[in-house]
PDB file of N, CA and C in Angstrom:
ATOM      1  N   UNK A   1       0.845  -1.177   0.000  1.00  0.00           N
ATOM      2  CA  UNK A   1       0.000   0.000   0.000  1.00  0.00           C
ATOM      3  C   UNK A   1       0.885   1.232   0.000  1.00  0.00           C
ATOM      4  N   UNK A   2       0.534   2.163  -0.568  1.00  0.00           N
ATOM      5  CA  UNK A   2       1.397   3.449  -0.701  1.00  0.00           C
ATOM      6  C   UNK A   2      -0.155   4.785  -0.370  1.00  0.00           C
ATOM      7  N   UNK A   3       0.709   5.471   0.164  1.00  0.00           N
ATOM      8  CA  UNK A   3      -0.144   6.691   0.425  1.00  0.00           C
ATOM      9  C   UNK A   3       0.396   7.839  -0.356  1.00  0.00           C
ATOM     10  N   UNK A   4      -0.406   8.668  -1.258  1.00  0.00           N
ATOM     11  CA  UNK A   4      -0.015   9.301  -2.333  1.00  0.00           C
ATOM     12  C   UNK A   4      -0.418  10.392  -2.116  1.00  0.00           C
ATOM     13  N   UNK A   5       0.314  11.604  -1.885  1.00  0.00           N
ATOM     14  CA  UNK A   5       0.245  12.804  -1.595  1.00  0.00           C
ATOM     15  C   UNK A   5       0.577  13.833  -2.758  1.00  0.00           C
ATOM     16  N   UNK A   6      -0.837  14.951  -2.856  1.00  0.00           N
ATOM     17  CA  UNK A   6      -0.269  15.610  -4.161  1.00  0.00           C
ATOM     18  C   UNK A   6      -0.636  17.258  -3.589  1.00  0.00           C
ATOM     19  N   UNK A   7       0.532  17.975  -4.370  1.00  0.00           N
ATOM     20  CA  UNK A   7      -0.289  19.724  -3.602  1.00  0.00           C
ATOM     21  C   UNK A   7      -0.313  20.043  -5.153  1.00  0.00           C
ATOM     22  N   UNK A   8      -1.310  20.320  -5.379  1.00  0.00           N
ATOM     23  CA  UNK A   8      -2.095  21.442  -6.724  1.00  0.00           C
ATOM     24  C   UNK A   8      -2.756  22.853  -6.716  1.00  0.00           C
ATOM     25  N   UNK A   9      -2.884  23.078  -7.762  1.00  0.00           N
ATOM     26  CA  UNK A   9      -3.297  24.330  -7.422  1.00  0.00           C
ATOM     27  C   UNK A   9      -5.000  24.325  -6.978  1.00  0.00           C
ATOM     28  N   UNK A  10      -5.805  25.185  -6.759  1.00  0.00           N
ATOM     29  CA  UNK A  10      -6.869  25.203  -5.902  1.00  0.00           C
ATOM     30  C   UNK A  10      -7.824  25.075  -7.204  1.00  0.00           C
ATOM     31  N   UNK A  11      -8.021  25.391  -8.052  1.00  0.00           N
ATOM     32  CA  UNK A  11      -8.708  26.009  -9.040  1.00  0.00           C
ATOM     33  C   UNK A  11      -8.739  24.166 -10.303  1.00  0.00           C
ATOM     34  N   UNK A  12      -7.902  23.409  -9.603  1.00  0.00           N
ATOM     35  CA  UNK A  12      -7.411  22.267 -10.359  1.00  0.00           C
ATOM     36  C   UNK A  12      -7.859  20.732  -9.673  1.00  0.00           C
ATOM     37  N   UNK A  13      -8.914  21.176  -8.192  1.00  0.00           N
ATOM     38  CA  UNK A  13      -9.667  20.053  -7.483  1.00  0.00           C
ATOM     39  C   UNK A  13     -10.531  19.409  -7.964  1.00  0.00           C
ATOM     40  N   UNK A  14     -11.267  20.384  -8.832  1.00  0.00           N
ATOM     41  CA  UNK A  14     -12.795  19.324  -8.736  1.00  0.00           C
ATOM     42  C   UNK A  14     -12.325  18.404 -10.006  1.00  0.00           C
ATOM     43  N   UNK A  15     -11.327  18.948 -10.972  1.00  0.00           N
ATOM     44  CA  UNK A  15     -10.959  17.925 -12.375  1.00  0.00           C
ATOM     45  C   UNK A  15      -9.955  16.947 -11.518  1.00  0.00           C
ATOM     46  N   UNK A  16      -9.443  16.586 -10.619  1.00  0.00           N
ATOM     47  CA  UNK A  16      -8.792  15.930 -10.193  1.00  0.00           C
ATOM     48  C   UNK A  16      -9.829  14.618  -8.869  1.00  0.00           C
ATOM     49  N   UNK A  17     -10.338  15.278  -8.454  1.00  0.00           N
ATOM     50  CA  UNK A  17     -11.068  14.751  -7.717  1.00  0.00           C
ATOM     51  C   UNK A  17     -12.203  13.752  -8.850  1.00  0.00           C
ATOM     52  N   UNK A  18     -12.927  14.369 -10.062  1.00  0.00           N
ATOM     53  CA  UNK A  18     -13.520  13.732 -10.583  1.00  0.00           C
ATOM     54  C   UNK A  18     -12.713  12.559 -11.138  1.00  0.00           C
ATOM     55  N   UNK A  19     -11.416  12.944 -11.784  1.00  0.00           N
ATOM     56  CA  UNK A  19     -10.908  11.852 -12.697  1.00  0.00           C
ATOM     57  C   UNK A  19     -10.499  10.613 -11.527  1.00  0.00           C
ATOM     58  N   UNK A  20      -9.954  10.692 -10.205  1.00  0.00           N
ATOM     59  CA  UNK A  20     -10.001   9.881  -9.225  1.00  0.00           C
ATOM     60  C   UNK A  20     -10.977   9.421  -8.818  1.00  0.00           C
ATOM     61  N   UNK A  21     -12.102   9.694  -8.617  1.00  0.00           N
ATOM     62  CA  UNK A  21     -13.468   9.371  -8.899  1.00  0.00           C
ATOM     63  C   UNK A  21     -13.380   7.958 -10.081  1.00  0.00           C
ATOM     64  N   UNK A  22     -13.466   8.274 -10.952  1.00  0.00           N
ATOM     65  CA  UNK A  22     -13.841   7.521 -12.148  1.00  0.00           C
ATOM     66  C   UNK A  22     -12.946   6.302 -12.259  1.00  0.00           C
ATOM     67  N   UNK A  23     -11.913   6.375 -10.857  1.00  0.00           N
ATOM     68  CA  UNK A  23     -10.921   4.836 -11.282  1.00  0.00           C
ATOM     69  C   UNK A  23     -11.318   4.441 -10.349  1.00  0.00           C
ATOM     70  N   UNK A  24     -12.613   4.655  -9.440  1.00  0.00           N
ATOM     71  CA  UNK A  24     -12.938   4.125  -8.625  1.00  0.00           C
ATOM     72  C   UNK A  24     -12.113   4.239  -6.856  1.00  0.00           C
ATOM     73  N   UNK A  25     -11.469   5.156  -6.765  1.00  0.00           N
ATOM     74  CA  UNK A  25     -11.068   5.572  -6.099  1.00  0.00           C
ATOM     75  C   UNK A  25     -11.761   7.055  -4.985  1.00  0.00           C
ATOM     76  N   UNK A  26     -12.370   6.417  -4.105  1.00  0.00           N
ATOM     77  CA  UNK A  26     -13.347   7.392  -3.421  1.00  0.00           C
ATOM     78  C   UNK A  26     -12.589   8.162  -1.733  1.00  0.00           C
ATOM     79  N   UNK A  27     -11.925   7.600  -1.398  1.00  0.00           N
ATOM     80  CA  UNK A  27     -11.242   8.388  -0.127  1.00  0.00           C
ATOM     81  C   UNK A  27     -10.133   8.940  -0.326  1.00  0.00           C
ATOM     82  N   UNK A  28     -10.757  10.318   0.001  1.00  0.00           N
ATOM     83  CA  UNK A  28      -9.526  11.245  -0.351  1.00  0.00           C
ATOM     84  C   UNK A  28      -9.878  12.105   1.423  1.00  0.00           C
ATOM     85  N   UNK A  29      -8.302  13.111   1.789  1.00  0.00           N
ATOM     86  CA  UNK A  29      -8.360  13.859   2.437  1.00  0.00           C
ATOM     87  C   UNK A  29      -7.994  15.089   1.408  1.00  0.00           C
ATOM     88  N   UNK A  30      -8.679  15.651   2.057  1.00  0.00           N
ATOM     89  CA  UNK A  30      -8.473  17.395   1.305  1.00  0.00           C
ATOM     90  C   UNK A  30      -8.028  18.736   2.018  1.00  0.00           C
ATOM     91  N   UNK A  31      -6.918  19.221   2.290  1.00  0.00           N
ATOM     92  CA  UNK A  31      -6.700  20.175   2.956  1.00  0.00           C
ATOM     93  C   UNK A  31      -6.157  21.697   2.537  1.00  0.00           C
ATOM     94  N   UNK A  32      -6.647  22.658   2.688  1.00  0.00           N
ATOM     95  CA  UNK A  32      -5.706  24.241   2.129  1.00  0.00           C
ATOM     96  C   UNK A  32      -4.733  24.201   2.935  1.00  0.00           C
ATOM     97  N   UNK A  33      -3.904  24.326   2.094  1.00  0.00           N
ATOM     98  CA  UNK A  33      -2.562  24.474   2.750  1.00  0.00           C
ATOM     99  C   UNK A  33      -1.644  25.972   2.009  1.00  0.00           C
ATOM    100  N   UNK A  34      -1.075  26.556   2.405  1.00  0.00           N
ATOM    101  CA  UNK A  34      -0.070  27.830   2.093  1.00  0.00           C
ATOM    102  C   UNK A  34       1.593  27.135   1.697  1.00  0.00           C
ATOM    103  N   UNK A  35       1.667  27.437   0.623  1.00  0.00           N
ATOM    104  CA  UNK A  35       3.292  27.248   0.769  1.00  0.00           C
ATOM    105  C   UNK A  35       3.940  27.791  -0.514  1.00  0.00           C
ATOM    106  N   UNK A  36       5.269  27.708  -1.104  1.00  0.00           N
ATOM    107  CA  UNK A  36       5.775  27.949  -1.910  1.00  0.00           C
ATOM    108  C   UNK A  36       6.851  27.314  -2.250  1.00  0.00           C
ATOM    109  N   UNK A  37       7.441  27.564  -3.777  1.00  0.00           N
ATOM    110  CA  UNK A  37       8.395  26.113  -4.225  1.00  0.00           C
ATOM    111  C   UNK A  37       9.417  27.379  -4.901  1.00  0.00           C
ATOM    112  N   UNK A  38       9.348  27.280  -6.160  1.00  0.00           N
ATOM    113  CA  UNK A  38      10.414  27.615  -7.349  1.00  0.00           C
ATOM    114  C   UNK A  38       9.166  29.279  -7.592  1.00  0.00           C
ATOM    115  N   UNK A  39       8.156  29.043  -7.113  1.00  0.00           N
ATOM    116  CA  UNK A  39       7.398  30.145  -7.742  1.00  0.00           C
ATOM    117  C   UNK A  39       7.414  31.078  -6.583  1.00  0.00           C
ATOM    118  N   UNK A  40       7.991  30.735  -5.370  1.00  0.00           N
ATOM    119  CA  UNK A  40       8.282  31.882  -4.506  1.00  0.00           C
ATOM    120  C   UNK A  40       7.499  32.894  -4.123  1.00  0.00           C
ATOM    121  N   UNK A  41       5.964  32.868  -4.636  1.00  0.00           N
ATOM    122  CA  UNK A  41       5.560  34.394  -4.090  1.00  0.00           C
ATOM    123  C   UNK A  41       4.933  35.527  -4.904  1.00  0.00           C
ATOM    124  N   UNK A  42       4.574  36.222  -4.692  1.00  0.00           N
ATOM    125  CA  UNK A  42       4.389  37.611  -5.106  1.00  0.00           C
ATOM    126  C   UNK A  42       4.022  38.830  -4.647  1.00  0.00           C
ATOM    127  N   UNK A  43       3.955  39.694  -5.556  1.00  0.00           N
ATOM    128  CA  UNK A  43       3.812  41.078  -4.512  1.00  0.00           C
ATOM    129  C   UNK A  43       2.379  41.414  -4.894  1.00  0.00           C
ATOM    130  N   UNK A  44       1.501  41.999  -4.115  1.00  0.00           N
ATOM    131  CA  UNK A  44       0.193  42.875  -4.165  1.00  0.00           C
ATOM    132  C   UNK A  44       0.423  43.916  -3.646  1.00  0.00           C
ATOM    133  N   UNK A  45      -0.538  44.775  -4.374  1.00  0.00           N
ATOM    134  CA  UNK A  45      -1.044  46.134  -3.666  1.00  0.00           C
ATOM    135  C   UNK A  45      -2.346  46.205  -3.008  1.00  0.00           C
ATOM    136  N   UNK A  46      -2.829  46.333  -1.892  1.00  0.00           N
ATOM    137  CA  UNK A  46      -3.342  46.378  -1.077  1.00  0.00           C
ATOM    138  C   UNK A  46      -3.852  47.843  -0.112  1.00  0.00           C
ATOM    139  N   UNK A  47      -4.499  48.528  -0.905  1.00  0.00           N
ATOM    140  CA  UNK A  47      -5.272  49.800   0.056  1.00  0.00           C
ATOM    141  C   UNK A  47      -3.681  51.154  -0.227  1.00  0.00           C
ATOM    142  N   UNK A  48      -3.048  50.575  -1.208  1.00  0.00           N
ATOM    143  CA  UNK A  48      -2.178  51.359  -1.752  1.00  0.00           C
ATOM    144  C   UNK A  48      -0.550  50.982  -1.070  1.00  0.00           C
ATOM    145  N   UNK A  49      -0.686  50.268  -0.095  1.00  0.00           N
ATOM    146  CA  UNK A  49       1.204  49.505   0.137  1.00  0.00           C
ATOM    147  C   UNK A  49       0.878  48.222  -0.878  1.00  0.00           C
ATOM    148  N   UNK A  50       2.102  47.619  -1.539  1.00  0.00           N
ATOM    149  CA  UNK A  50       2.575  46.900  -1.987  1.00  0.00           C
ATOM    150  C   UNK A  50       3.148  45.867  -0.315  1.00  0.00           C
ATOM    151  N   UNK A  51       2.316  44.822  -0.933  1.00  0.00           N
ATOM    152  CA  UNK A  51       3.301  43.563   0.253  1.00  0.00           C
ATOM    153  C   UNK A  51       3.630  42.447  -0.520  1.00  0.00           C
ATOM    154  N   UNK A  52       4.572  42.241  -0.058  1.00  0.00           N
ATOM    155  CA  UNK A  52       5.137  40.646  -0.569  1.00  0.00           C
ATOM    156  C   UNK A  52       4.213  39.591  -0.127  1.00  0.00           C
ATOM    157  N   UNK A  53       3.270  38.527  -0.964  1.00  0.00           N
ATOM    158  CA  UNK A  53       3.011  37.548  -0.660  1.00  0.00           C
ATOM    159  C   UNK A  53       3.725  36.485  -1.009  1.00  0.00           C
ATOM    160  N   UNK A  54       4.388  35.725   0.247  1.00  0.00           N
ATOM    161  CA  UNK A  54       5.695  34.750   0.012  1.00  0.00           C
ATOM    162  C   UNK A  54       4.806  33.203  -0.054  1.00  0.00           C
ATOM    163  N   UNK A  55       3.640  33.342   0.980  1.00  0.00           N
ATOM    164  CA  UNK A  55       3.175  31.841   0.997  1.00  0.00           C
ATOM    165  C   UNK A  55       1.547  32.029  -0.544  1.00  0.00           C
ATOM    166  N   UNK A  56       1.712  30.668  -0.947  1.00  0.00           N
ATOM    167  CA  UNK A  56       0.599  30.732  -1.646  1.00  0.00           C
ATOM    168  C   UNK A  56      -0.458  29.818  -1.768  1.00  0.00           C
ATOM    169  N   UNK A  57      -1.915  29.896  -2.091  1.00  0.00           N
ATOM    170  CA  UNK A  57      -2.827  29.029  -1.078  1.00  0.00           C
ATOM    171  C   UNK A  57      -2.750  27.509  -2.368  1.00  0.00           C
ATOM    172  N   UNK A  58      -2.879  26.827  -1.871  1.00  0.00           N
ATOM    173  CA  UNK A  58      -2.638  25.531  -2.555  1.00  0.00           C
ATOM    174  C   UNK A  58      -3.519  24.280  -1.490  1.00  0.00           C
ATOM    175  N   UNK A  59      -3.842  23.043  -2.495  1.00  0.00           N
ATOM    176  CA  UNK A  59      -4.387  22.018  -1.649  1.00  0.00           C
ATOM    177  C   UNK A  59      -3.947  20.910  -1.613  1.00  0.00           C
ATOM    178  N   UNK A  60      -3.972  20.610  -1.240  1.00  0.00           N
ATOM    179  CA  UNK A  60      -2.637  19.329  -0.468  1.00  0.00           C
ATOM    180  C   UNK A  60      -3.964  17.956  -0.588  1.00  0.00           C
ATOM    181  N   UNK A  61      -3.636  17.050  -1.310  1.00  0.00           N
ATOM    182  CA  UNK A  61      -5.007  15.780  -1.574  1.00  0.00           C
ATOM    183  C   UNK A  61      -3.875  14.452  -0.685  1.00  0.00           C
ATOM    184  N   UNK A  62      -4.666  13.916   0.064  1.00  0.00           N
ATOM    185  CA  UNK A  62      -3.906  12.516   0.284  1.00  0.00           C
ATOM    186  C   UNK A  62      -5.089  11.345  -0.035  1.00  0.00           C
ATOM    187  N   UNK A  63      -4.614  10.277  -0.479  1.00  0.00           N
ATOM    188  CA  UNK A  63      -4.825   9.260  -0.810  1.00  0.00           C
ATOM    189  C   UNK A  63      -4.108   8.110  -0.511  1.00  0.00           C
ATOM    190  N   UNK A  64      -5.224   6.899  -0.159  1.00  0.00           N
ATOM    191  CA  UNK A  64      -4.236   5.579  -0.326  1.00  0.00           C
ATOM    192  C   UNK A  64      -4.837   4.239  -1.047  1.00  0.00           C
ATOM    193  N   UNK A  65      -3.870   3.658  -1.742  1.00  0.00           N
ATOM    194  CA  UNK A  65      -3.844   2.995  -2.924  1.00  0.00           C
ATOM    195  C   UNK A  65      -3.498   1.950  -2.994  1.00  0.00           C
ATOM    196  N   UNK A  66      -3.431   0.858  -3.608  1.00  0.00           N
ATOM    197  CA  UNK A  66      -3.025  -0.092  -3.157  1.00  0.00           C
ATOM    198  C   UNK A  66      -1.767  -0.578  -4.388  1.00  0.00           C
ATOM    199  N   UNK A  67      -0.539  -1.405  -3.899  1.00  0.00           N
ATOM    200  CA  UNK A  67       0.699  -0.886  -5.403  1.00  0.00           C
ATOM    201  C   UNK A  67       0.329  -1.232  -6.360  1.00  0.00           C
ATOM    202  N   UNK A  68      -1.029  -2.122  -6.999  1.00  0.00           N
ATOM    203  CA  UNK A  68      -1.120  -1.769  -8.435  1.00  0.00           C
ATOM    204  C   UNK A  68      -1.633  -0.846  -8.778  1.00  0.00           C
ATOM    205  N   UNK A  69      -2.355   0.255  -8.528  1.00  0.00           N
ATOM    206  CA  UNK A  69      -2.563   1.160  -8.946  1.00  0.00           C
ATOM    207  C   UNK A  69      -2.133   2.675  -8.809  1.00  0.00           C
ATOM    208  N   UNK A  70      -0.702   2.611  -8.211  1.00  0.00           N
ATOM    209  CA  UNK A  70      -0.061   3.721  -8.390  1.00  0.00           C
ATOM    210  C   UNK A  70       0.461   4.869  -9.404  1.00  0.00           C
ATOM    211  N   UNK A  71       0.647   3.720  -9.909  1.00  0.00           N
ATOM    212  CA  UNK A  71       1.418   4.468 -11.707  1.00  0.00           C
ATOM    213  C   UNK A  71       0.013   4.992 -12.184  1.00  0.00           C
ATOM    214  N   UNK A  72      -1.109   4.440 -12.108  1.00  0.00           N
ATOM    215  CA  UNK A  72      -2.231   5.213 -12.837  1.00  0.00           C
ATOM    216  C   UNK A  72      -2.736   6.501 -11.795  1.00  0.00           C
ATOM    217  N   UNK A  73      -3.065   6.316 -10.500  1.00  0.00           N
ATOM    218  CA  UNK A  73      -3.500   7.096 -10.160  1.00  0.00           C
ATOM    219  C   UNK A  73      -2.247   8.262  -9.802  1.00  0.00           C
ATOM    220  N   UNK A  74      -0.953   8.009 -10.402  1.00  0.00           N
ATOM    221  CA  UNK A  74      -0.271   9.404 -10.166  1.00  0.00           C
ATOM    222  C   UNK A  74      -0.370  10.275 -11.343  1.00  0.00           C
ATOM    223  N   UNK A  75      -0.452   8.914 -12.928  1.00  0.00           N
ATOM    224  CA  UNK A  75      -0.320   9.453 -14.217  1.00  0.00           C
ATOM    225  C   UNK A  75      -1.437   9.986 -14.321  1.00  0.00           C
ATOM    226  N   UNK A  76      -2.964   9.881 -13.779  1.00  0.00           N
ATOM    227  CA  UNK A  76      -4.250  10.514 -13.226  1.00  0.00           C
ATOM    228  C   UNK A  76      -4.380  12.098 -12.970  1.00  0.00           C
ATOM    229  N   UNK A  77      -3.444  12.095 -11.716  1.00  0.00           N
ATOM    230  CA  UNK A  77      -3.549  13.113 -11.139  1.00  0.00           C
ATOM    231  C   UNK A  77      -2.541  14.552 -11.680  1.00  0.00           C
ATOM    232  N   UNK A  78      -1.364  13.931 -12.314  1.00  0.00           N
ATOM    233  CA  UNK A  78      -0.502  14.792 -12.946  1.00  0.00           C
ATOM    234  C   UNK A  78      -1.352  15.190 -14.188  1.00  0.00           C
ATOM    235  N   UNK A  79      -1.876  14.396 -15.054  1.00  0.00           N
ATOM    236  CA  UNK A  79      -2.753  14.770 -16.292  1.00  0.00           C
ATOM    237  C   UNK A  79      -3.786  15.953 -15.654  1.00  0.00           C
ATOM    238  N   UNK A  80      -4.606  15.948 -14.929  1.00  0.00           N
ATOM    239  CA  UNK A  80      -5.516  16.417 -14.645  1.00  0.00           C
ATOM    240  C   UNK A  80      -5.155  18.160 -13.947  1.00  0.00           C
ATOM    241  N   UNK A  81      -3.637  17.578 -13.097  1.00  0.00           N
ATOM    242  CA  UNK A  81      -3.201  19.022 -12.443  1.00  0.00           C
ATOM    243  C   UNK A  81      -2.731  20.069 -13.144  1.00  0.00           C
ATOM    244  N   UNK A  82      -2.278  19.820 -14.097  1.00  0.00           N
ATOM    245  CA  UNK A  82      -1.157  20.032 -15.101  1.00  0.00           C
ATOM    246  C   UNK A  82      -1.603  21.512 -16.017  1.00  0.00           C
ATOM    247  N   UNK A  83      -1.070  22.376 -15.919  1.00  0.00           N
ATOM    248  CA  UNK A  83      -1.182  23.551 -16.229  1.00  0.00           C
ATOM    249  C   UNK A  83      -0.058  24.036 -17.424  1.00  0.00           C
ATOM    250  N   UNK A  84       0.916  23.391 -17.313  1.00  0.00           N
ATOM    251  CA  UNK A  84       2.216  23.899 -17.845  1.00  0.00           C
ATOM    252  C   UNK A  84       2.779  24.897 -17.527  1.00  0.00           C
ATOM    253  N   UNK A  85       2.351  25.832 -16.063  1.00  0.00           N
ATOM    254  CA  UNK A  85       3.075  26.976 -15.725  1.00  0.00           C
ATOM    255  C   UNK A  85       3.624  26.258 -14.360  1.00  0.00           C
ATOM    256  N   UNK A  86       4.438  27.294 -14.220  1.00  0.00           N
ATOM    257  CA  UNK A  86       4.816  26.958 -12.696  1.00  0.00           C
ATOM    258  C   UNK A  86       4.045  27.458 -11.910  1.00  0.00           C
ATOM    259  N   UNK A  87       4.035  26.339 -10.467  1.00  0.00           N
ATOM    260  CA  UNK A  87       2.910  26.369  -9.542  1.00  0.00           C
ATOM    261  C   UNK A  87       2.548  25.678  -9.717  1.00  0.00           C
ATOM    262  N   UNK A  88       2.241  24.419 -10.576  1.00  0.00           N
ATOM    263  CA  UNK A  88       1.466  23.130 -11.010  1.00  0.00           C
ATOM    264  C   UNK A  88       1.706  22.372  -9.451  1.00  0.00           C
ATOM    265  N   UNK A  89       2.758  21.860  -8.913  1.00  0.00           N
ATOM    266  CA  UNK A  89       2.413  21.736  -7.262  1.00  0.00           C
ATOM    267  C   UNK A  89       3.364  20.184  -7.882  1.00  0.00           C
ATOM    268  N   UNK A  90       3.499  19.403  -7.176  1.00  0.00           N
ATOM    269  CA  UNK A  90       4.107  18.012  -6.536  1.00  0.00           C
ATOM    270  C   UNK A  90       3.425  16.855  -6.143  1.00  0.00           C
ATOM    271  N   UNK A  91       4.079  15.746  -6.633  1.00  0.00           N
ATOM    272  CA  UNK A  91       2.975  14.562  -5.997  1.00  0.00           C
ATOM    273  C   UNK A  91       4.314  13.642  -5.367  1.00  0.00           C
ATOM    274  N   UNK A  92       4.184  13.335  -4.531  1.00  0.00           N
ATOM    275  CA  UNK A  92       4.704  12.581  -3.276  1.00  0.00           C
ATOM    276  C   UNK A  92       4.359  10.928  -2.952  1.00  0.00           C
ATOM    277  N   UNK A  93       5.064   9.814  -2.962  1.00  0.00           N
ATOM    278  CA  UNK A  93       4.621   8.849  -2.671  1.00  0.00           C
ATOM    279  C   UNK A  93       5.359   7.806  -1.516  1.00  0.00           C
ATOM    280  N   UNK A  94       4.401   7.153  -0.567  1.00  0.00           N
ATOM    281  CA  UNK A  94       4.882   6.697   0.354  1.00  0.00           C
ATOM    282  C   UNK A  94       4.698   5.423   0.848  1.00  0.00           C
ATOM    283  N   UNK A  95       5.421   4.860   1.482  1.00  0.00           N
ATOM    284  CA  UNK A  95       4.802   3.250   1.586  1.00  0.00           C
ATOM    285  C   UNK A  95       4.222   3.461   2.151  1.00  0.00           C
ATOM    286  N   UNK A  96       2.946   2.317   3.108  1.00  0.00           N
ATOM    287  CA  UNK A  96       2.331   2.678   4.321  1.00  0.00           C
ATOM    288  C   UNK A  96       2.829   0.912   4.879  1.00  0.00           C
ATOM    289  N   UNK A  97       3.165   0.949   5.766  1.00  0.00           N
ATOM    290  CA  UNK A  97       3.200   0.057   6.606  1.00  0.00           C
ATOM    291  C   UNK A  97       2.436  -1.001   7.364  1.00  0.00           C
ATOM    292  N   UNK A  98       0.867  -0.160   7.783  1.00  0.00           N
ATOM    293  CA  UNK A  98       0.006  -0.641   8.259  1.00  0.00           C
ATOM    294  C   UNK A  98      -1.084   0.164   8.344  1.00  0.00           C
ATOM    295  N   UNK A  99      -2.452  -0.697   8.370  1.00  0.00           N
ATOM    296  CA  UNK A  99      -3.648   0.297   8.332  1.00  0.00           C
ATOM    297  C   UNK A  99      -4.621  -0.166   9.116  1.00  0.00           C
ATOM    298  N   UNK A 100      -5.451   0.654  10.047  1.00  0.00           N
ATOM    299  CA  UNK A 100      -6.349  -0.258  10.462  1.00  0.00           C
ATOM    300  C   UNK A 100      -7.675   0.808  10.656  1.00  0.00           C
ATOM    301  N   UNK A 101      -8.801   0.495   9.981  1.00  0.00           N
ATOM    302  CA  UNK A 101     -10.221   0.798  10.287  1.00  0.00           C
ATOM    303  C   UNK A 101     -10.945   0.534  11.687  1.00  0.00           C
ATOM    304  N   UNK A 102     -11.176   1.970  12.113  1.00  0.00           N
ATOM    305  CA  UNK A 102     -11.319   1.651  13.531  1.00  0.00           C
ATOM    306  C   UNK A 102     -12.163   0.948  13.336  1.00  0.00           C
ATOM    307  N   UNK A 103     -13.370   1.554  13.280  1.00  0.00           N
ATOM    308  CA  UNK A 103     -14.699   1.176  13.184  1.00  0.00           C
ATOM    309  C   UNK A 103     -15.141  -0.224  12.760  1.00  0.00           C
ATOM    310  N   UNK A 104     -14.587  -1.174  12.219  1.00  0.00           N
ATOM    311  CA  UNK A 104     -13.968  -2.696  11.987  1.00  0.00           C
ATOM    312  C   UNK A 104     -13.305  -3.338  12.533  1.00  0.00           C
ATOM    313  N   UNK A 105     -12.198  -2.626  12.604  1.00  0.00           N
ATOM    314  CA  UNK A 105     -11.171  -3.675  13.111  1.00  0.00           C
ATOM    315  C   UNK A 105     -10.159  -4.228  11.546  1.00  0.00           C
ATOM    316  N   UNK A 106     -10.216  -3.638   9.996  1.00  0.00           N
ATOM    317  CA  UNK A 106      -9.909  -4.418   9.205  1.00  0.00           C
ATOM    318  C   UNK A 106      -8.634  -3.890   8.875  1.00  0.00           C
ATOM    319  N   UNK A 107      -7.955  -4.847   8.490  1.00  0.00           N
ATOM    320  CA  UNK A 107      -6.475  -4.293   8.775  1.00  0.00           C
ATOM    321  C   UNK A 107      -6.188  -4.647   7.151  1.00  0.00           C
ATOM    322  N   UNK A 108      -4.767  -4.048   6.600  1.00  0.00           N
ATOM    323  CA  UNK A 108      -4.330  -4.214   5.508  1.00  0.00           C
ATOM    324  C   UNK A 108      -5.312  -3.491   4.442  1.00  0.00           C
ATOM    325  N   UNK A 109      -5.434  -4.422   3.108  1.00  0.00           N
ATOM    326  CA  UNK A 109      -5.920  -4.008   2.172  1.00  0.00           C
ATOM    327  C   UNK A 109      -7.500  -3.943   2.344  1.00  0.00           C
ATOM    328  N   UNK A 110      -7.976  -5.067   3.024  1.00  0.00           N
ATOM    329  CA  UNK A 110      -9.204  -4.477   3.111  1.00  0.00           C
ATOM    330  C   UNK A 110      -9.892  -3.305   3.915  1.00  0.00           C
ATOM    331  N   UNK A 111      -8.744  -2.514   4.425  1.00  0.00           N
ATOM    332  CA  UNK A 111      -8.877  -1.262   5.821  1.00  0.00           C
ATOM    333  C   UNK A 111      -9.093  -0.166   4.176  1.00  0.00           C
ATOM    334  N   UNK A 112      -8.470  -0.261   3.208  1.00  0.00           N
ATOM    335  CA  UNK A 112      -8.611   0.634   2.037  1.00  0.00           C
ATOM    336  C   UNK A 112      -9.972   1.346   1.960  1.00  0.00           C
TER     337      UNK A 112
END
């Protein structure tokens, strides 16, 4: 099992969420998160000062998968995020070790 972590841009959820959807893939966490990479930021004007905005709002999706379907649901999620500018965001992948459904008791693949 791998847990697959992706930060995209905000505006790039619901086409990502649907196409994960459609491989049958239904538990996702979804969180706003602030941060910055290579795109560093920018400046606004604001009530007439100029401020540097260094963090930028982005959403952070986690998922978990089971290892045959990694390569699709990353080649999934990159298709879908994919802007061609910078800021397009990162996808992250991790083993998971162990899982367990409270509410069951079901451990491993069937805790998915």
């Amino acid at each position: 099992m791998k847990i697959i972590t992706a930060i995209i841009q905000p505006f790039k959820l619901d086409s990502v969420k649907s196409s994960l959807s459609e491989m049958n893939i239904n538990g996702l966490t979804i969180t706003d998160v602030l941060g910055y990479g290579r795109q560093s930021g920018h400046t606004e004007i604001y009530r007439g000062a100029e401020y540097e905005q260094n963090f930028l709002p982005k959403v952070k999706i986690e998922l978990l998968v089971s290892d045959d379907q990694v390569e699709e649901t990353i080649e999934n999620i990159s298709a879908n995020a994919k802007t061609g500018k910078i800021g397009d965001g990162k996808i992250f992948v991790q083993s998971v070790e162990q899982i367990l459904r409270i509410r069951t008791g079901d451990t491993g693949e069937q805790a998915i």
